[in-house]
Structures are given as C-alpha cells and as structure tokens.
Protein backbone atom coordinates (compact mmCIF):
# COMPACT_ATOMS: atom_id res chain seq x y z
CA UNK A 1 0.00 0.00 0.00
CA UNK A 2 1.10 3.43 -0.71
CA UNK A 3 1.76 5.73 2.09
CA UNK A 4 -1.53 8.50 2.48
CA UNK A 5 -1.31 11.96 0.75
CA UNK A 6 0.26 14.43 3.51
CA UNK A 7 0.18 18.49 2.77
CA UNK A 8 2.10 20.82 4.69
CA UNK A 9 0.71 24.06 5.87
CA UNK A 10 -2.66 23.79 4.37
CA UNK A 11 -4.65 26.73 5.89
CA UNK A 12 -7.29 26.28 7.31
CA UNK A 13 -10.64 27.58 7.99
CA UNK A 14 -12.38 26.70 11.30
CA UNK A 15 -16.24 26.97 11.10
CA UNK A 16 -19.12 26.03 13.43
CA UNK A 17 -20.02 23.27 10.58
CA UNK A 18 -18.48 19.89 9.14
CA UNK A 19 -18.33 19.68 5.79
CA UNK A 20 -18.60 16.36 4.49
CA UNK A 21 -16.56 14.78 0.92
CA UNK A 22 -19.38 15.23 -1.47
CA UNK A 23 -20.69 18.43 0.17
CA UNK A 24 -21.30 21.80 -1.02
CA UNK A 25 -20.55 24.91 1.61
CA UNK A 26 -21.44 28.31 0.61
CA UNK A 27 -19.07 30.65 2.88
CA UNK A 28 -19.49 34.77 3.48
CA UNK A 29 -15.55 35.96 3.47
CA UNK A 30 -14.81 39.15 5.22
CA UNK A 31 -12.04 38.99 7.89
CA UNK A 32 -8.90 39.61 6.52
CA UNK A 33 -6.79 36.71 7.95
CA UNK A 34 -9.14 34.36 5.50
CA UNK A 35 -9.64 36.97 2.11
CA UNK A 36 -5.60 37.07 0.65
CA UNK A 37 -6.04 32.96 1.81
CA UNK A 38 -8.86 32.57 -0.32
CA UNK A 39 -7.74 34.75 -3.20
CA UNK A 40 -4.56 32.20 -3.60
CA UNK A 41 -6.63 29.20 -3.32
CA UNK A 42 -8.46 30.57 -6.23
CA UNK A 43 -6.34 31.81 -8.04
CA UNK A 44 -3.81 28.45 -7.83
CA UNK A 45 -6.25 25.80 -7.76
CA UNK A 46 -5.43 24.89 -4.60
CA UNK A 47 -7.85 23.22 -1.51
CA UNK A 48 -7.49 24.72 2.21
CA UNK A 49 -9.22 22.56 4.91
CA UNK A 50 -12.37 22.89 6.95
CA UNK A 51 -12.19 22.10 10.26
CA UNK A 52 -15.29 22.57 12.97
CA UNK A 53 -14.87 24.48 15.90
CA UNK A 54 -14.51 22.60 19.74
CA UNK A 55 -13.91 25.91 21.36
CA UNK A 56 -14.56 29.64 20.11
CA UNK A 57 -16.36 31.41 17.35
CA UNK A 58 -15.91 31.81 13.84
CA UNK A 59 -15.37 35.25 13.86
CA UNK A 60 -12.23 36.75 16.34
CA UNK A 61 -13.58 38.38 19.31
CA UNK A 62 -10.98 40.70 21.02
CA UNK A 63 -9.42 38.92 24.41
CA UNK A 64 -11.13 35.73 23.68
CA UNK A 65 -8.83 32.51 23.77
CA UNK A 66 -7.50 31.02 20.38
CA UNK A 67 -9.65 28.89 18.71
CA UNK A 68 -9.55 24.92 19.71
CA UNK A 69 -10.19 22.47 16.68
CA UNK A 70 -11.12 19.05 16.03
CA UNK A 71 -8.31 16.97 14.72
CA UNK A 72 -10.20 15.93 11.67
CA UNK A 73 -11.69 18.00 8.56
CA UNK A 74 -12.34 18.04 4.94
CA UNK A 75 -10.07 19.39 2.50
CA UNK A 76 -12.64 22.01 0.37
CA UNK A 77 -12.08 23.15 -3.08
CA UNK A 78 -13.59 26.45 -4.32
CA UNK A 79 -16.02 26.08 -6.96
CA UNK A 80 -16.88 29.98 -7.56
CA UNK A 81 -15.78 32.75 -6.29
CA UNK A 82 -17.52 36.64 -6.58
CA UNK A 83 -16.30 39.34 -4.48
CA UNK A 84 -19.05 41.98 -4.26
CA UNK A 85 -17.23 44.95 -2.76
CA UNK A 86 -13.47 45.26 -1.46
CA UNK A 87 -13.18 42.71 2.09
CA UNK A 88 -16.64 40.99 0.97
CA UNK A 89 -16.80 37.90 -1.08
CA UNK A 90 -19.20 35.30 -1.57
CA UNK A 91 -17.81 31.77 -2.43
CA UNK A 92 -18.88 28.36 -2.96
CA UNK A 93 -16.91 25.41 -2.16
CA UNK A 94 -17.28 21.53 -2.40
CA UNK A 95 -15.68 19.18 0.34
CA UNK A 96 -13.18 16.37 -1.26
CA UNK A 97 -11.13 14.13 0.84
CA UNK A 98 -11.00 13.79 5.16
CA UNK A 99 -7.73 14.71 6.55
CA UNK A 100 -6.13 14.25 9.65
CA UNK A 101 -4.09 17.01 11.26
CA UNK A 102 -0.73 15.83 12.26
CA UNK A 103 0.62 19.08 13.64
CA UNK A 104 -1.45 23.34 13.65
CA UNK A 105 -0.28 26.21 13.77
CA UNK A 106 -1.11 29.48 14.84
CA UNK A 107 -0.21 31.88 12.59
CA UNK A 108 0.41 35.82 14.27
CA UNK A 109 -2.24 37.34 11.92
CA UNK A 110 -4.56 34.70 13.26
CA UNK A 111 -4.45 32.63 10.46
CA UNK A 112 -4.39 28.37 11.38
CA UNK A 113 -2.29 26.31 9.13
CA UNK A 114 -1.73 22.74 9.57
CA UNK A 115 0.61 19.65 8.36
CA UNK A 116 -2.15 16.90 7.53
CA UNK A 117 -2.57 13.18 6.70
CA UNK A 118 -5.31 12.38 3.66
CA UNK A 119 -7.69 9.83 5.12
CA UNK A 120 -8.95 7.31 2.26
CA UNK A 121 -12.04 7.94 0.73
CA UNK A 122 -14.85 5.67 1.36
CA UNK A 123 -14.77 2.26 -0.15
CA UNK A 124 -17.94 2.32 -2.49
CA UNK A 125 -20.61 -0.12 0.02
CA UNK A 126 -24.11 -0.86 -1.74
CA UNK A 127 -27.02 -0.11 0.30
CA UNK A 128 -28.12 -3.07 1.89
CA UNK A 129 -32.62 -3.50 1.51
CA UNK A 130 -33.07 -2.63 5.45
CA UNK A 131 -31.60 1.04 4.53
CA UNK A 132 -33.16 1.32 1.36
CA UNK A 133 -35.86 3.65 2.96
CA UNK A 134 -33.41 6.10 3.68
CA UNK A 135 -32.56 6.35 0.02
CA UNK A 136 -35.93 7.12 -0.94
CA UNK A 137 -36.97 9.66 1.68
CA UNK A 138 -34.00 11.59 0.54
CA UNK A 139 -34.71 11.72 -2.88
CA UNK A 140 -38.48 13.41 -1.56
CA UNK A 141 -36.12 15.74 0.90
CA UNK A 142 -33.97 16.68 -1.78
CA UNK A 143 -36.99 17.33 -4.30
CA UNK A 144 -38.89 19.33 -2.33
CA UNK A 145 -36.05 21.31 -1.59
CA UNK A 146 -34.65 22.24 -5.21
CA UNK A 147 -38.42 23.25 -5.61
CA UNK A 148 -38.28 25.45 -2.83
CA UNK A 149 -35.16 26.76 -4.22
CA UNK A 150 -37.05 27.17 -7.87
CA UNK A 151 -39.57 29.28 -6.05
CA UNK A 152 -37.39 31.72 -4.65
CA UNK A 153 -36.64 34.79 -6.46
CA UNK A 154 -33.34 34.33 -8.48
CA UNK A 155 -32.71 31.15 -5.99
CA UNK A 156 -30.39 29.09 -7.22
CA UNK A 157 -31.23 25.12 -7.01
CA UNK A 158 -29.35 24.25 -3.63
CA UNK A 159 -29.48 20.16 -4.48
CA UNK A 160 -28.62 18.77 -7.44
CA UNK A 161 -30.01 16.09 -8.59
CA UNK A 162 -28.62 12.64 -7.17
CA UNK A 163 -27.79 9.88 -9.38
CA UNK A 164 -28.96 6.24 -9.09
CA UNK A 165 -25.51 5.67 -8.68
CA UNK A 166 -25.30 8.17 -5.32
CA UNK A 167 -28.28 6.70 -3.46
CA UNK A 168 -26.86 3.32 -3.83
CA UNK A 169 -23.67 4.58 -2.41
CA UNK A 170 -23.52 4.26 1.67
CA UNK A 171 -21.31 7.31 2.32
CA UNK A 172 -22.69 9.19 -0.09
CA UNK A 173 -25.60 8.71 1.31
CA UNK A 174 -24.87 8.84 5.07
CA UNK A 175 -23.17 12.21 4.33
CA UNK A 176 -25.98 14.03 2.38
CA UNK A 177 -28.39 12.75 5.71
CA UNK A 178 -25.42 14.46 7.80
CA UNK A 179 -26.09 17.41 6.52
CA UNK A 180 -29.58 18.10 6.18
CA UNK A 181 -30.45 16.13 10.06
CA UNK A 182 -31.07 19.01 12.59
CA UNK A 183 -28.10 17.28 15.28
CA UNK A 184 -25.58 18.67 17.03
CA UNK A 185 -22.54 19.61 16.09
CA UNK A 186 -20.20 16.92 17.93
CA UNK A 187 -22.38 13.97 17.03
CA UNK A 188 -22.15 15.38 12.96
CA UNK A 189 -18.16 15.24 13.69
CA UNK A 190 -18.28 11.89 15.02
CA UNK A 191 -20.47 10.64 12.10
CA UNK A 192 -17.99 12.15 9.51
CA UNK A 193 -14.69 10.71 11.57
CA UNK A 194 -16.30 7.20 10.91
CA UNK A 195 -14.61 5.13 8.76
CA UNK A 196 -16.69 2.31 7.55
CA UNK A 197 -19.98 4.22 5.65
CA UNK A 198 -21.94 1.27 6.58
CA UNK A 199 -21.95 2.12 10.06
CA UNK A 200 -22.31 5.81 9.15
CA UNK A 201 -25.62 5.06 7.69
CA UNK A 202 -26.59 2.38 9.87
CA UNK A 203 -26.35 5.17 12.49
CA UNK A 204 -28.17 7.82 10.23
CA UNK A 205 -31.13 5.45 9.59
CA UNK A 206 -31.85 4.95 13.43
CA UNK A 207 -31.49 8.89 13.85
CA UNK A 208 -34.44 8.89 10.86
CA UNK A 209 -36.24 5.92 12.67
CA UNK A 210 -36.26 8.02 16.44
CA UNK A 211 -36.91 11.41 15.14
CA UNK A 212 -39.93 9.82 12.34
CA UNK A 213 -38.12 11.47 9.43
CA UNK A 214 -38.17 7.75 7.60
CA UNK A 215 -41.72 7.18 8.84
C-alpha cells in the first residue's frame, strides 16, 4: 500500500459546521486573515481545509482565547468565487477528501495552518434493503427542496439532482443525511470521523427511525 497523501501548511478555515466529501458549503468571506487565503486558493487551484470548531467562534472576538479544533476535517475546493465589494466575497466550495491534522499552527495574523494526513475515501458499500428507505426519503427531501429553491426569487437550485448511482452509495448517502439532520454539532463530527460508511448510515437510519423522518 502506498503511504496517504500528507500536505504541509494547508490553511485552514475553522467553522461552526463539518463539511462532508461530497458536500457543497457556501461561505461569506470578510475577515482579513481568511480573504488574501482565499484569493490564492483561487487563483492556484489549490484546496485549504475545513475544520469545525470545539472551542470559540468563527469570527475573532478581542481577548477571547485562540480557537480549539477538532483533529479531523475536509479538504474544500472552491467552486466559484464573486467578491461583491473590497473585504466581501461570496464563495462556494465543495468538500473532497478527510484529513487528519498531524501538527497546527497558529499563525500571528490569526491565520491556522496545519501539516495533515489524507484519510482514504470511502470504499464504495451498496445499500443493503433494510436502509433502502433512507434512500428514498431523501430523494423526496432533496426534491422538495430544489423546488423550494425554484420558487425563490433568483434562488439558485441548492441540491442537485442525485444519481442512481449516489443513493446506492452508503457514504454518499450517510453524508448528504449528515447534513440536512437538525443534530448537534459533535455527534455530525463523530459521524464524519467514521470510517466504515456502513456504520455511518446504519447510524443515520436509526437517527431517521427516532426522530420519524423515515416514517
């Protein structure tokens, strides 16, 4: 086996979110430590990680403590970029592979970078029949919101349309259920850290089953 992918100082962008491989995150960039970051990542092609917040807020609050992060996050591409007025821009990213941070830094503009591990993507896992009801209730989720979307003045279609192929996939799946289900923020963390998406969905379709989602 080949050893993982590591990247050295990847910056990184701490959020109270977790973005999942697969997902798309639309971010509001104003603070300066993140706009010259996100102008190179456009501008080279390059990914910056997303990690989710265990301690402080997204936004620096004078005399408040650094920030304290979870050791795992999503490497996040930008997809489009617009920046409305100078120190505003509007972007659009998609998450792409897990990581594993190795070793963060602190940077003294207030900027985090971080030496990180790739963790594998998920091994493609066909739903088995018992979770095939969580397949179709998200196809009705995920119609009824792009309609919503439709019906919204200049509103963009927030889903896409899945393929057969997607809602046969377990982590696909599991992950587009992460991020719709109203749960908190650890317990979306822990669901993302998982490694086998069988499990991960497993533990999505009782979280449909308790709160009658599935029903």
């Amino acid at each position: 086996m080949s050893d993982p992918l590591t990247l050295t100082s990847l910056p990184l962008f701490p959020l109270n979110t977790v973005l999942f491989p697969g997902g798309v995150l639309p971010l509001r960039v104003f603070e300066v430590r993140y706009l010259d970051m996100v102008r190179k990542c456009h501008r080279t092609g390059a990914p910056f990680g997303v990690v989710a917040l265990a301690r402080g807020h997204e936004v620096r609050q004078a005399g408040a403590l650094p920030e304290s992060l979870y050791s795992v996050g999503t490497l996040a591409m930008i997809e489009h970029l617009e920046e409305l007025q100078a120190g505003l821009m509007h972007v659009r990213c998609r998450g792409i592979a897990r990581f594993r941070v190795l070793r963060q830094q602190l940077l003294p503009h207030g900027l985090w970078t971080a030496n990180v591990e790739q963790i594998p993507c998920d091994t493609p896992v066909q739903v088995p029949p018992d979770l095939q009801r969580a397949a179709s209730t998200l196809t009705q989720v995920l119609s009824s919101l792009r309609e919503q979307a439709a019906g919204a003045a200049g509103g963009p279609a927030a889903h896409a349309q899945p393929s057969r192929t997607d809602l046969q996939d377990c982590g696909w799946l599991a992950n587009r259920w992460c991020e719709l289900l109203p749960i908190p923020l650890e317990l979306k963390q822990q669901l993302m850290q998982l490694d086998n998406p069988l499990v991960r969905l497993e533990l999505v379709s009782d979280i449909l089953e308790r709160t009658g989602i599935s029903g």
